[in-house]
N, C-alpha and C. Protein backbone atom coordinates (compact mmCIF):
# COMPACT_ATOMS: atom_id res chain seq x y z
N UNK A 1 124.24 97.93 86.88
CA UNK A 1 124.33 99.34 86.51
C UNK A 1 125.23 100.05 87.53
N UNK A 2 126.19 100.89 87.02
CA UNK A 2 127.08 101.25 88.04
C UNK A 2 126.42 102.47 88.81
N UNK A 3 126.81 103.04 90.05
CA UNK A 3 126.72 104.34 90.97
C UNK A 3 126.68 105.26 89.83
N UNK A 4 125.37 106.33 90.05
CA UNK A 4 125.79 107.82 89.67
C UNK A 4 126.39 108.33 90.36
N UNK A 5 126.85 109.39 90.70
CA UNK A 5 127.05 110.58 91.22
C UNK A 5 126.34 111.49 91.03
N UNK A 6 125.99 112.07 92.12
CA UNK A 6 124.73 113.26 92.07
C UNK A 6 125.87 114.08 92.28
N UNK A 7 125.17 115.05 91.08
CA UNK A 7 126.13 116.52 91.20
C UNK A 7 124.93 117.96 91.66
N UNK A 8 125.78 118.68 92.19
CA UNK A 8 124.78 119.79 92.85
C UNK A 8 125.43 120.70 92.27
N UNK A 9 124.84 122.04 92.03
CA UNK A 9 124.97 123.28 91.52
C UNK A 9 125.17 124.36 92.35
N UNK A 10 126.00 125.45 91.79
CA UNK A 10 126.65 126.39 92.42
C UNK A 10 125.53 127.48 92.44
N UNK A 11 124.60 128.17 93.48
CA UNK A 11 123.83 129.24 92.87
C UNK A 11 124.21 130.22 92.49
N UNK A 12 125.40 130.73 92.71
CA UNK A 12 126.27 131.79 91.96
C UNK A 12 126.99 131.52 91.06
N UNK A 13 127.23 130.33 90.15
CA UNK A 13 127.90 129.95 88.99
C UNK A 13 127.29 129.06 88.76
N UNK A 14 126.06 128.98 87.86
CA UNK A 14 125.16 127.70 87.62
C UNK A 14 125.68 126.96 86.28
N UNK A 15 126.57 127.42 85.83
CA UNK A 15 127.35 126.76 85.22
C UNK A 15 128.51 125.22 85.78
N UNK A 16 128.82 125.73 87.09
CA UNK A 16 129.83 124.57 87.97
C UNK A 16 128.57 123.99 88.57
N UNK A 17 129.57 122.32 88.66
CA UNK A 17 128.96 121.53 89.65
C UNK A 17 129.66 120.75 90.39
N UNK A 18 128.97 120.43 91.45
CA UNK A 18 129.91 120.18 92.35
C UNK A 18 129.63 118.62 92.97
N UNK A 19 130.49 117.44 93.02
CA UNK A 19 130.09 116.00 93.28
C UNK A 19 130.64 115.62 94.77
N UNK A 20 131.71 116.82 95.36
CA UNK A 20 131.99 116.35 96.69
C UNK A 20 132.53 117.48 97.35
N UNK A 21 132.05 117.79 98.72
CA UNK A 21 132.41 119.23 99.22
C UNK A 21 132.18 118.72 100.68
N UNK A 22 133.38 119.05 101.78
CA UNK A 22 133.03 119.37 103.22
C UNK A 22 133.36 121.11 103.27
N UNK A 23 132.70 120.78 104.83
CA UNK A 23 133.10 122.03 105.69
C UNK A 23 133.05 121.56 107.13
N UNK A 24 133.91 122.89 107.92
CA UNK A 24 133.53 122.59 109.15
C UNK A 24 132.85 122.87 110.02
N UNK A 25 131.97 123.17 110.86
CA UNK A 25 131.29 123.45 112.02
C UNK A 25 130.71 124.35 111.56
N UNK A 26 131.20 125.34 111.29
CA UNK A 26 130.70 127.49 111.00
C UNK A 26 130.73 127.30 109.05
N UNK A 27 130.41 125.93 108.32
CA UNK A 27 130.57 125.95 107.12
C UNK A 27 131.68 127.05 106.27
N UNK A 28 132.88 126.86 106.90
CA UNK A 28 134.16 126.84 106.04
C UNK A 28 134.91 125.88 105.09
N UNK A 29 135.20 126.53 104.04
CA UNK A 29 135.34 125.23 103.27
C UNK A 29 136.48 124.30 103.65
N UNK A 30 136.47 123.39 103.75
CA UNK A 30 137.68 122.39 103.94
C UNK A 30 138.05 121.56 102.62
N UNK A 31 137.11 121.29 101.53
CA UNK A 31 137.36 120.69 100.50
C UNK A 31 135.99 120.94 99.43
N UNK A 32 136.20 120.90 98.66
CA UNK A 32 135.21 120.61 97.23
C UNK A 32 136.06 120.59 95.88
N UNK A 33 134.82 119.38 95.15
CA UNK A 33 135.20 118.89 93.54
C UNK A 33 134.57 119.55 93.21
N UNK A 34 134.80 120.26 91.76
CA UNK A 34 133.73 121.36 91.22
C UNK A 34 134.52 120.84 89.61
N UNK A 35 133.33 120.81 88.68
CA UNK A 35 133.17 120.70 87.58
C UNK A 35 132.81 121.26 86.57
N UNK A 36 133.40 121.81 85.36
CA UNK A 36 132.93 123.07 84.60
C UNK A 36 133.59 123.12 83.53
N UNK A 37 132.95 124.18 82.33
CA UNK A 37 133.88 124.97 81.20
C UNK A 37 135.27 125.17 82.02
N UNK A 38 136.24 125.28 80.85
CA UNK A 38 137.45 126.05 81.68
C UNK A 38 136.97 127.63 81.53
N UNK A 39 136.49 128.39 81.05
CA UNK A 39 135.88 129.81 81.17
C UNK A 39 135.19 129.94 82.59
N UNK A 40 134.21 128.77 83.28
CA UNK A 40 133.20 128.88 84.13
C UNK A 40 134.15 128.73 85.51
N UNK A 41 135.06 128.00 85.22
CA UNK A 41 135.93 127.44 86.93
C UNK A 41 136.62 128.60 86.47
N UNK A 42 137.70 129.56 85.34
CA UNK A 42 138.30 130.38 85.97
C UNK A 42 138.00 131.89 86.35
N UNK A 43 135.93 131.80 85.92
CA UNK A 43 135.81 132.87 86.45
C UNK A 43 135.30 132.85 88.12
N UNK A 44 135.37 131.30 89.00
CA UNK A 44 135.03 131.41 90.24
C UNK A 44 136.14 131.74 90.65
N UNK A 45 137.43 131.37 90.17
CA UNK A 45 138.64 130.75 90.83
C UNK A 45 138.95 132.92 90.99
N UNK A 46 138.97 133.56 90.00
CA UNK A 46 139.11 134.74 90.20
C UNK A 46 138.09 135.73 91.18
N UNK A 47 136.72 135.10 91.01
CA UNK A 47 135.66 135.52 91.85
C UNK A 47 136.20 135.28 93.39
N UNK A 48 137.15 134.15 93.84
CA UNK A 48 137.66 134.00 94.83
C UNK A 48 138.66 134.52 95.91
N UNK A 49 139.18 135.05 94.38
CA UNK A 49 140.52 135.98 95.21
C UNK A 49 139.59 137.48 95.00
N UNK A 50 138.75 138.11 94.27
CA UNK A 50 138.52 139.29 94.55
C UNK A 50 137.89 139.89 95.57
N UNK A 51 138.08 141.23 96.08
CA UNK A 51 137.40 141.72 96.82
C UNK A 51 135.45 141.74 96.66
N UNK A 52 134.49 141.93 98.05
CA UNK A 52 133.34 142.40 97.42
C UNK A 52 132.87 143.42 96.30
N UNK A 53 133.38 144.86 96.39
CA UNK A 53 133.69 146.09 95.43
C UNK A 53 134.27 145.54 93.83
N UNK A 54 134.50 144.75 94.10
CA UNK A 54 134.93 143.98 92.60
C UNK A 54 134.14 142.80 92.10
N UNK A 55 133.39 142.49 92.85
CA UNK A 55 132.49 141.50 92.48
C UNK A 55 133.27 140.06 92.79
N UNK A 56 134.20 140.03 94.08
CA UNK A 56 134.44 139.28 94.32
C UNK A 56 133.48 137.94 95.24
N UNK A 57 133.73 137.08 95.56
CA UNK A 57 133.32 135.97 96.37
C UNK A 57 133.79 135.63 97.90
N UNK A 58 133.48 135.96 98.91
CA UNK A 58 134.00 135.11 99.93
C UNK A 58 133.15 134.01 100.67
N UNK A 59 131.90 133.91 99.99
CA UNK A 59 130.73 132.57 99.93
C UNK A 59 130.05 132.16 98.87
N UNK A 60 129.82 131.30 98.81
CA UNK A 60 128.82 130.68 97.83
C UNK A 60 128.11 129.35 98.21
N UNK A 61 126.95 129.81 97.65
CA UNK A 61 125.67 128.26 98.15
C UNK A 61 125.69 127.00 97.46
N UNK A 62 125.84 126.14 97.62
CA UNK A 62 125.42 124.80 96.93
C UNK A 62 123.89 124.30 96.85
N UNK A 63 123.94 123.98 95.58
CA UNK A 63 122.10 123.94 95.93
C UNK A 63 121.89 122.46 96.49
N UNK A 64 121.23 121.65 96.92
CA UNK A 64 120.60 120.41 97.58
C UNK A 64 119.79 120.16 97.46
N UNK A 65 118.49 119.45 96.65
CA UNK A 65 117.35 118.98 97.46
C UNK A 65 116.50 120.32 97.11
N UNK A 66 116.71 121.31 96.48
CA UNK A 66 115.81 122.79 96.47
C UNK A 66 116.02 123.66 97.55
N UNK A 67 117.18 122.79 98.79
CA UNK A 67 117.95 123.85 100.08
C UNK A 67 119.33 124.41 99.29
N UNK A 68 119.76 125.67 99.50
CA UNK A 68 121.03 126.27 99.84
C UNK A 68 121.82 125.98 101.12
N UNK A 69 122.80 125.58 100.51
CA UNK A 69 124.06 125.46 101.78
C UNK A 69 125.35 126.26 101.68
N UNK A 70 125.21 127.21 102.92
CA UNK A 70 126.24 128.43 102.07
C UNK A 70 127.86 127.64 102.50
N UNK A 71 128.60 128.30 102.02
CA UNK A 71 130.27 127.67 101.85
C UNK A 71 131.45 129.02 102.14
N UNK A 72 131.70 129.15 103.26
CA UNK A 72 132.55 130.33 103.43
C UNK A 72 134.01 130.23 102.89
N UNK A 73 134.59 130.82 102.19
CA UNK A 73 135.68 130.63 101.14
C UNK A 73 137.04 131.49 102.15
N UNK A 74 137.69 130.94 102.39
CA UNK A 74 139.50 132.04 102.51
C UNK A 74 140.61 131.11 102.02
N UNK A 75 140.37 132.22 100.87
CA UNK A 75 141.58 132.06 100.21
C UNK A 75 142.65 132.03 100.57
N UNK A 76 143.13 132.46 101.85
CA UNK A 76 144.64 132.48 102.30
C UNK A 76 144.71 131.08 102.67
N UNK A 77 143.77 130.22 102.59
CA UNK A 77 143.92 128.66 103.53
C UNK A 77 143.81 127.52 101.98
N UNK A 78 143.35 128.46 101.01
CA UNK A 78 143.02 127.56 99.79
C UNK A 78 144.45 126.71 98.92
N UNK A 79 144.47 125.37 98.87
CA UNK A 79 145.38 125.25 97.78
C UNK A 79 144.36 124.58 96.55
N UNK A 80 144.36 124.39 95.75
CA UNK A 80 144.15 123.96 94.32
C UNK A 80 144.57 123.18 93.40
N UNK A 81 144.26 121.94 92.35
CA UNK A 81 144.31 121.19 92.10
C UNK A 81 143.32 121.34 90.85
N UNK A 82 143.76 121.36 89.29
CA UNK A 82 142.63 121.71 88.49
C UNK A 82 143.42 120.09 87.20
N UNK A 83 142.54 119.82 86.48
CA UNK A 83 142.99 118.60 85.59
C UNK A 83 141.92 118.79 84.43
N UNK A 84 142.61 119.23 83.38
CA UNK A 84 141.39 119.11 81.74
C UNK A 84 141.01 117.44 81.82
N UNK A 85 140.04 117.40 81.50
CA UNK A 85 139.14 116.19 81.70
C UNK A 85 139.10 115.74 80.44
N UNK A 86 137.95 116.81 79.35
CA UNK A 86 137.60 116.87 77.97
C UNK A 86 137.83 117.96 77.50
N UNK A 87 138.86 117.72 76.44
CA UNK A 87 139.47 118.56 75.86
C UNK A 87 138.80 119.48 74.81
N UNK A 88 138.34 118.52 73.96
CA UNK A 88 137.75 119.02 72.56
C UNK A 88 136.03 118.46 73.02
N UNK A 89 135.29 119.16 73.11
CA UNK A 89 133.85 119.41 73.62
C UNK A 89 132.92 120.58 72.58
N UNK A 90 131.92 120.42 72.69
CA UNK A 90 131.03 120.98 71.74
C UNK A 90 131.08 122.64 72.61
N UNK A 91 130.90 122.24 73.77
CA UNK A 91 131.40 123.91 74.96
C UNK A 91 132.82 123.81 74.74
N UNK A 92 133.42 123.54 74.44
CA UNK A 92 134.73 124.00 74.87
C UNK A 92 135.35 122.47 75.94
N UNK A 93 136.65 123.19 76.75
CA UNK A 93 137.16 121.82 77.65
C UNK A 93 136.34 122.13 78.87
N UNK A 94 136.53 120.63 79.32
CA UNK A 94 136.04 120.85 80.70
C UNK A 94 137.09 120.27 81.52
N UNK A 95 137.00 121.30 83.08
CA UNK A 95 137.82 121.14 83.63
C UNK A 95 137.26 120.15 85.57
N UNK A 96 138.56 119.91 86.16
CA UNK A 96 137.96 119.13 87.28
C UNK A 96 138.94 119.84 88.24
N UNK A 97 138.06 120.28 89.47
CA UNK A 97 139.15 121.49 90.22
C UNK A 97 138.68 120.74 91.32
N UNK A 98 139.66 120.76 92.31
CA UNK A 98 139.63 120.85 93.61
C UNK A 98 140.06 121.88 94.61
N UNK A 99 139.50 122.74 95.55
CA UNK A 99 139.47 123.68 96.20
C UNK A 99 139.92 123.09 97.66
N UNK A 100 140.96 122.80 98.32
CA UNK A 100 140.69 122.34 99.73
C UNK A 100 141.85 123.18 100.24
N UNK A 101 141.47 123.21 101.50
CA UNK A 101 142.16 123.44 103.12
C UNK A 101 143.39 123.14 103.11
N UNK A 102 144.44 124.06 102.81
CA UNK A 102 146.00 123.44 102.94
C UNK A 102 146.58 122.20 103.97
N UNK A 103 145.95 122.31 105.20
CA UNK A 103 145.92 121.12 106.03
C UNK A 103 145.22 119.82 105.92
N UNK A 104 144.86 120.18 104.55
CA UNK A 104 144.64 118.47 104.19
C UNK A 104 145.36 117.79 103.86
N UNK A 105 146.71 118.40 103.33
CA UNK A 105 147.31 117.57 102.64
C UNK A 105 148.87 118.31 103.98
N UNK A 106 149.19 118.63 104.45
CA UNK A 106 150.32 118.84 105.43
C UNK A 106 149.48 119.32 106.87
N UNK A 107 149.81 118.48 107.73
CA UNK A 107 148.97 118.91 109.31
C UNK A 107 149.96 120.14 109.62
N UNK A 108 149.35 121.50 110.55
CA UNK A 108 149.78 122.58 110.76
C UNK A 108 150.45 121.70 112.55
N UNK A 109 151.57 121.72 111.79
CA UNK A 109 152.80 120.82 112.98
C UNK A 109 152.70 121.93 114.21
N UNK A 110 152.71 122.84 114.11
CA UNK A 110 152.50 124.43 115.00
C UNK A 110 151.33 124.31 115.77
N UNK A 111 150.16 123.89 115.29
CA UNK A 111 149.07 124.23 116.13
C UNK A 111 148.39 122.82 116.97
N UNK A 112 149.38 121.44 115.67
CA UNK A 112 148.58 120.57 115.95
C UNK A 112 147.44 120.10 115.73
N UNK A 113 146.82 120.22 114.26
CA UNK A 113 145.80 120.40 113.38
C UNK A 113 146.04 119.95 112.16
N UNK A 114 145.10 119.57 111.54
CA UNK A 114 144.62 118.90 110.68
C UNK A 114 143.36 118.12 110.29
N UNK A 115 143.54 118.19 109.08
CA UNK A 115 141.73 117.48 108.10
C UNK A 115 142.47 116.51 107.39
N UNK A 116 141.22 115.29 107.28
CA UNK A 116 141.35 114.16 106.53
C UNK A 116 140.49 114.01 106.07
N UNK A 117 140.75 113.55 104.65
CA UNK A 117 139.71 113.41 103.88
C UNK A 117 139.35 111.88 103.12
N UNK A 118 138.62 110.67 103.88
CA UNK A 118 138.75 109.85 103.37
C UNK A 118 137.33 109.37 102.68
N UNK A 119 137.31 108.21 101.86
CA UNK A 119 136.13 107.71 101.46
C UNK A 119 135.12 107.19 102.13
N UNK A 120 133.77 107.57 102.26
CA UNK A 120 132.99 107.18 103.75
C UNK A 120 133.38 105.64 104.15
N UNK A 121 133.15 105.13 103.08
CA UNK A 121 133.19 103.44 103.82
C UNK A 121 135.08 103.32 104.01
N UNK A 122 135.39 104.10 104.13
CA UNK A 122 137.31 104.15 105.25
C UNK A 122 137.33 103.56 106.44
N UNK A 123 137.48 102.76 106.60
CA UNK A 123 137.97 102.36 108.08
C UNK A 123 138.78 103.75 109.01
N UNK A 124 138.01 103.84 110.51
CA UNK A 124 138.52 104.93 110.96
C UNK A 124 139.70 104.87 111.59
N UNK A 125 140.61 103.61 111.40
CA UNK A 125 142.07 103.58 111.96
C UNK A 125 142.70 103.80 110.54
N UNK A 126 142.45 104.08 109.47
CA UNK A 126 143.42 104.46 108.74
C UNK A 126 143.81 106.29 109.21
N UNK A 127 143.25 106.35 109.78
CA UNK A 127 143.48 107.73 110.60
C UNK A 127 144.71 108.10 111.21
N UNK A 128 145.15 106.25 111.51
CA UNK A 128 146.10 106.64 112.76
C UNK A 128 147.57 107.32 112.14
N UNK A 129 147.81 106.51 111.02
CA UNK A 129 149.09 107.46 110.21
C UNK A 129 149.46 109.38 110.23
N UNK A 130 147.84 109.88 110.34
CA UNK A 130 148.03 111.58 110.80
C UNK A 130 147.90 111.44 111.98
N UNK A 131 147.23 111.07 112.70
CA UNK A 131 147.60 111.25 114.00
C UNK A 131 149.16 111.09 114.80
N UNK A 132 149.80 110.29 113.95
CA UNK A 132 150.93 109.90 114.73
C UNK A 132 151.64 111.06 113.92
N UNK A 133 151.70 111.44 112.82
CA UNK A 133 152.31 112.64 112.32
C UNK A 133 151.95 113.99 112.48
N UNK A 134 150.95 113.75 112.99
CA UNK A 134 150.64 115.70 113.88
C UNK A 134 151.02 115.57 115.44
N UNK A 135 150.96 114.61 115.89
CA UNK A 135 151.58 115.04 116.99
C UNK A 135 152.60 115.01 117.72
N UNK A 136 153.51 115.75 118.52
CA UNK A 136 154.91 116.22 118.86
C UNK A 136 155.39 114.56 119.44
N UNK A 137 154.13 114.45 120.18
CA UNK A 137 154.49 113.11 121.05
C UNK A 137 154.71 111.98 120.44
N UNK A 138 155.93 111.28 121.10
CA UNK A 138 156.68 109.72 120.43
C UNK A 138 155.13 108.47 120.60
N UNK A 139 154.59 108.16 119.36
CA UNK A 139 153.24 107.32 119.81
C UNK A 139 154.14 106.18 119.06
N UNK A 140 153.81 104.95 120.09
CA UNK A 140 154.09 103.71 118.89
C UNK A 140 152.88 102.92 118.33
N UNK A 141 152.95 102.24 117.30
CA UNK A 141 151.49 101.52 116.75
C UNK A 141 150.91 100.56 117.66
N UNK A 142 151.56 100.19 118.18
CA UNK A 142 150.44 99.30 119.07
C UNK A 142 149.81 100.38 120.58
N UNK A 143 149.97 101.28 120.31
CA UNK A 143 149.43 102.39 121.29
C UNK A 143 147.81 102.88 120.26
N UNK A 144 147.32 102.16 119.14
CA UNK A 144 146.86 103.08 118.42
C UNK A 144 145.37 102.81 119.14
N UNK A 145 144.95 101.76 119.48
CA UNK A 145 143.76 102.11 119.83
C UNK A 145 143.27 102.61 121.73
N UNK A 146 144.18 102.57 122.44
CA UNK A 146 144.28 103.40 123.80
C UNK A 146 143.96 104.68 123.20
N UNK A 147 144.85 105.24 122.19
CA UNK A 147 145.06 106.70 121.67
C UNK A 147 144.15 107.31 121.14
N UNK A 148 143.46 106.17 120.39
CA UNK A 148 142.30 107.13 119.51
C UNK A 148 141.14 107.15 120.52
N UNK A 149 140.88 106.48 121.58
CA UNK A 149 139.33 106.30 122.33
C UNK A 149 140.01 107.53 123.03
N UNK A 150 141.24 107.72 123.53
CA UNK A 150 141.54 109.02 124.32
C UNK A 150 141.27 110.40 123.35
N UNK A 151 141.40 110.29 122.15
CA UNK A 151 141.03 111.43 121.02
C UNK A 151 139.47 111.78 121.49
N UNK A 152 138.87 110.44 120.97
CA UNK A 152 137.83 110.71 121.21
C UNK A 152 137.04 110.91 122.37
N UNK A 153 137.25 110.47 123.03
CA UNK A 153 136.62 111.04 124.43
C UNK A 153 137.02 112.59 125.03
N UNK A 154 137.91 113.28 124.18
CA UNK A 154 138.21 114.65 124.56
C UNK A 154 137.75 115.50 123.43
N UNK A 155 137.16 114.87 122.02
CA UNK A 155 137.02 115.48 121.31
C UNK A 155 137.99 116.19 120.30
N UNK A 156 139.57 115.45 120.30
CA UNK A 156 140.10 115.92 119.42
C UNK A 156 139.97 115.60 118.31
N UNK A 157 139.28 114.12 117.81
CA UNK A 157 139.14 113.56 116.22
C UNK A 157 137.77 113.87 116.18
N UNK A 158 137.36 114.05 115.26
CA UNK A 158 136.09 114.20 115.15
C UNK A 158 135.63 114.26 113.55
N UNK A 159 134.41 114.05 113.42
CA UNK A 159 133.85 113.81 112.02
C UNK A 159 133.10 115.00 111.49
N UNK A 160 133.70 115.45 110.51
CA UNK A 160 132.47 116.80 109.94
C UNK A 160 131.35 116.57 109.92
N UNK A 161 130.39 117.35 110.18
CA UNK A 161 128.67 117.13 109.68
C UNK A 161 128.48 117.12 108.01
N UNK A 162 128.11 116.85 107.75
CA UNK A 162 127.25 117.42 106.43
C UNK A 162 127.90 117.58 105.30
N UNK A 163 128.69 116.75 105.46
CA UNK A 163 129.97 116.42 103.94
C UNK A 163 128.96 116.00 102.89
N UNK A 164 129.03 116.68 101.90
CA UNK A 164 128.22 115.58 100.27
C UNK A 164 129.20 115.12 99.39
N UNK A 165 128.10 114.09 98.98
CA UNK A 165 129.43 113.10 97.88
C UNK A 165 129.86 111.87 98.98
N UNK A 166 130.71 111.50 97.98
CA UNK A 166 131.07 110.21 98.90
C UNK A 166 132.38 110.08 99.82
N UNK A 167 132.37 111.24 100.25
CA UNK A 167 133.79 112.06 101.15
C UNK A 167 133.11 111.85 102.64
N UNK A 168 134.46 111.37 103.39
CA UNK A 168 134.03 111.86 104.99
C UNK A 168 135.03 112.72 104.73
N UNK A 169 135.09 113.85 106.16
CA UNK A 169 136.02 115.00 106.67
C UNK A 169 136.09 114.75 108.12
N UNK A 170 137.35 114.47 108.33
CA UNK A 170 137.73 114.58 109.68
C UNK A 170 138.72 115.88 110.48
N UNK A 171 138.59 116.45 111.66
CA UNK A 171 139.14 117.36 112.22
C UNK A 171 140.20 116.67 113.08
N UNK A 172 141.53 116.85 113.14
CA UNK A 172 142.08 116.68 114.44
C UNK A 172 142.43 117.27 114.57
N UNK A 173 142.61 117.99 116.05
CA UNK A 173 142.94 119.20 116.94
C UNK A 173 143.21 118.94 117.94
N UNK A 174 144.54 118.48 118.21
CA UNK A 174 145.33 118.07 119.63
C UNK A 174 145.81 118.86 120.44
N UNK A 175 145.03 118.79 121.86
CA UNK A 175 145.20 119.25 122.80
C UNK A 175 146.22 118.56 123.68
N UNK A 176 147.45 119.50 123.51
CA UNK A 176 148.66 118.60 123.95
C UNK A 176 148.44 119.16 125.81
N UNK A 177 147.32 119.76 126.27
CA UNK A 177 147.66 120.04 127.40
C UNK A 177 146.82 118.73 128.21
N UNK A 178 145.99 118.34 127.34
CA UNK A 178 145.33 117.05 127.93
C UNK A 178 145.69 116.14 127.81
N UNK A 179 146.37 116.02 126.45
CA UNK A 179 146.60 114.65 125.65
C UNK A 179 148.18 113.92 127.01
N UNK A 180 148.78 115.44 126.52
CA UNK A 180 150.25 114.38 127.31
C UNK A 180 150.06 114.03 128.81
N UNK A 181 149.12 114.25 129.40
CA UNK A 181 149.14 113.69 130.99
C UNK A 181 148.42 112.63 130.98
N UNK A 182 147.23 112.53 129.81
CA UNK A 182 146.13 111.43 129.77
C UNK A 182 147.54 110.40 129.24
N UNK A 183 148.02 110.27 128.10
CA UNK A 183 149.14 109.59 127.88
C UNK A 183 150.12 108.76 129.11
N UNK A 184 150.29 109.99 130.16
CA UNK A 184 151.22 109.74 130.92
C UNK A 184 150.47 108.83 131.71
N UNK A 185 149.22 108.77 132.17
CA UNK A 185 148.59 108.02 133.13
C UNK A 185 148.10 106.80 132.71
N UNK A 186 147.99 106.71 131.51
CA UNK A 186 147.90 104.94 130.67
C UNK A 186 149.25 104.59 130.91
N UNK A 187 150.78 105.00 130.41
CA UNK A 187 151.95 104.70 130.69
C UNK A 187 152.18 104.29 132.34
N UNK A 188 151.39 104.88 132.82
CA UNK A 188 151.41 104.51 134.86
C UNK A 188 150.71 103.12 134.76
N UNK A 189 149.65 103.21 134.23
CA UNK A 189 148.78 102.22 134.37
C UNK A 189 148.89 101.11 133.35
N UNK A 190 150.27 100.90 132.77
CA UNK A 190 150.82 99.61 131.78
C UNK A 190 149.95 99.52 131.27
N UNK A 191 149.16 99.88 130.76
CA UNK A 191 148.43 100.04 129.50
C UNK A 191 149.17 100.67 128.44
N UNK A 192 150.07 101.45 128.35
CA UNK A 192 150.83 101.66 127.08
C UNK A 192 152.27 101.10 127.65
N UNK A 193 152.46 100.35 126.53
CA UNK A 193 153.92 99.63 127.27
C UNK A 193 154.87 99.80 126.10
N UNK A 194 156.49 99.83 126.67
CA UNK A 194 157.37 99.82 125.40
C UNK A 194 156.94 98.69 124.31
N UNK A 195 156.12 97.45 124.40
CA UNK A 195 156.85 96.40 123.90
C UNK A 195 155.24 95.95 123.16
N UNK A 196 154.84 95.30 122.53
CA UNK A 196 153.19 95.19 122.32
C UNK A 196 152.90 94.06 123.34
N UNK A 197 152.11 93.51 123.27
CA UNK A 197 151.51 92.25 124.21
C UNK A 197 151.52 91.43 123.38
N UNK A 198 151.37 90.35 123.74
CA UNK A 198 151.71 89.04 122.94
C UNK A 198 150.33 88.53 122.20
């Protein structure tokens, strides 16, 4: 018998549901799948951009388990992704939207930031491809695992809490004021070398 997918409900649009959603730290959204009428997704998608005085949205809860988990929404960071699923339906079509974090899909080259969004069972060196593309610094591949225990031990990669669905969310946030001297002192200490080891 194959995997369900548990879908959770929107408490402010109990019409959508939702099969995979992160956030980060202060529950901002970084990503969610949401599922619905096309009437039901384009009245969140507008609930999103409106003001409060208009009956707009800048949160909404996911239900869990009989818990609420609220979801802080900015739209200035939102890109979108919507696909008719079922066309001809007894409701009408249904649609499949994705809501995520513009830096999921292009790292903010400026700040040195970025989210990844992979499948939990991902191996965590498929990571290393954004890492080497968010940051300024020349990394070569056989530098990749010196590099990432140095991520991690400063806390620049890191794993979202409380992702649902079968999504991990990762943060990277490179601190080029640590990163390039920690760099420089493996390069002292031939541990990062032009050439790989044999």
């Amino acid at each position: 018998m194959p995997n369900s997918t548990q879908l959770y409900q929107i408490e402010e649009c109990p019409d959508l549901y939702v099969d995979a959603c992160a956030c980060d730290d202060q529950r901002n959204l970084v990503f969610i799948s949401i599922w619905g009428r096309d009437t039901a997704v384009q009245e969140l998608l507008a609930r999103l951009t409106l003001g409060a005085a208009e009956g707009g949205l800048d949160q909404f809860h996911v239900l869990q388990d009989g818990h609420t988990r609220p979801v802080f929404v900015n739209d200035e960071l939102l890109q979108k992704r919507t696909t008719r699923e079922y066309r001809a339906t007894l409701f009408g079509s249904m649609l499949h939207v994705w809501l995520f974090d513009y830096r999921c899909t292009q790292p903010d080259q400026a700040n040195h930031f970025a989210y990844a969004l992979k499948q939990r069972s991902s191996p965590r060196e498929s990571l290393w491809p954004l890492v080497k593309e968010t940051c300024p610094l020349p990394l070569l591949d056989h530098w990749q695992q010196p590099v990432m225990q140095l991520l991690d031990q400063h806390e620049m990669l890191t794993q979202l809490p409380g992702s649902l669905g079968p999504i991990a969310a990762w943060r990277l946030a490179l601190r080029l004021d640590v990163l390039e001297p920690a760099i420089g002192d493996l390069i002292r200490q031939h541990q990062l070398t032009a050439q790989a080891s044999a």
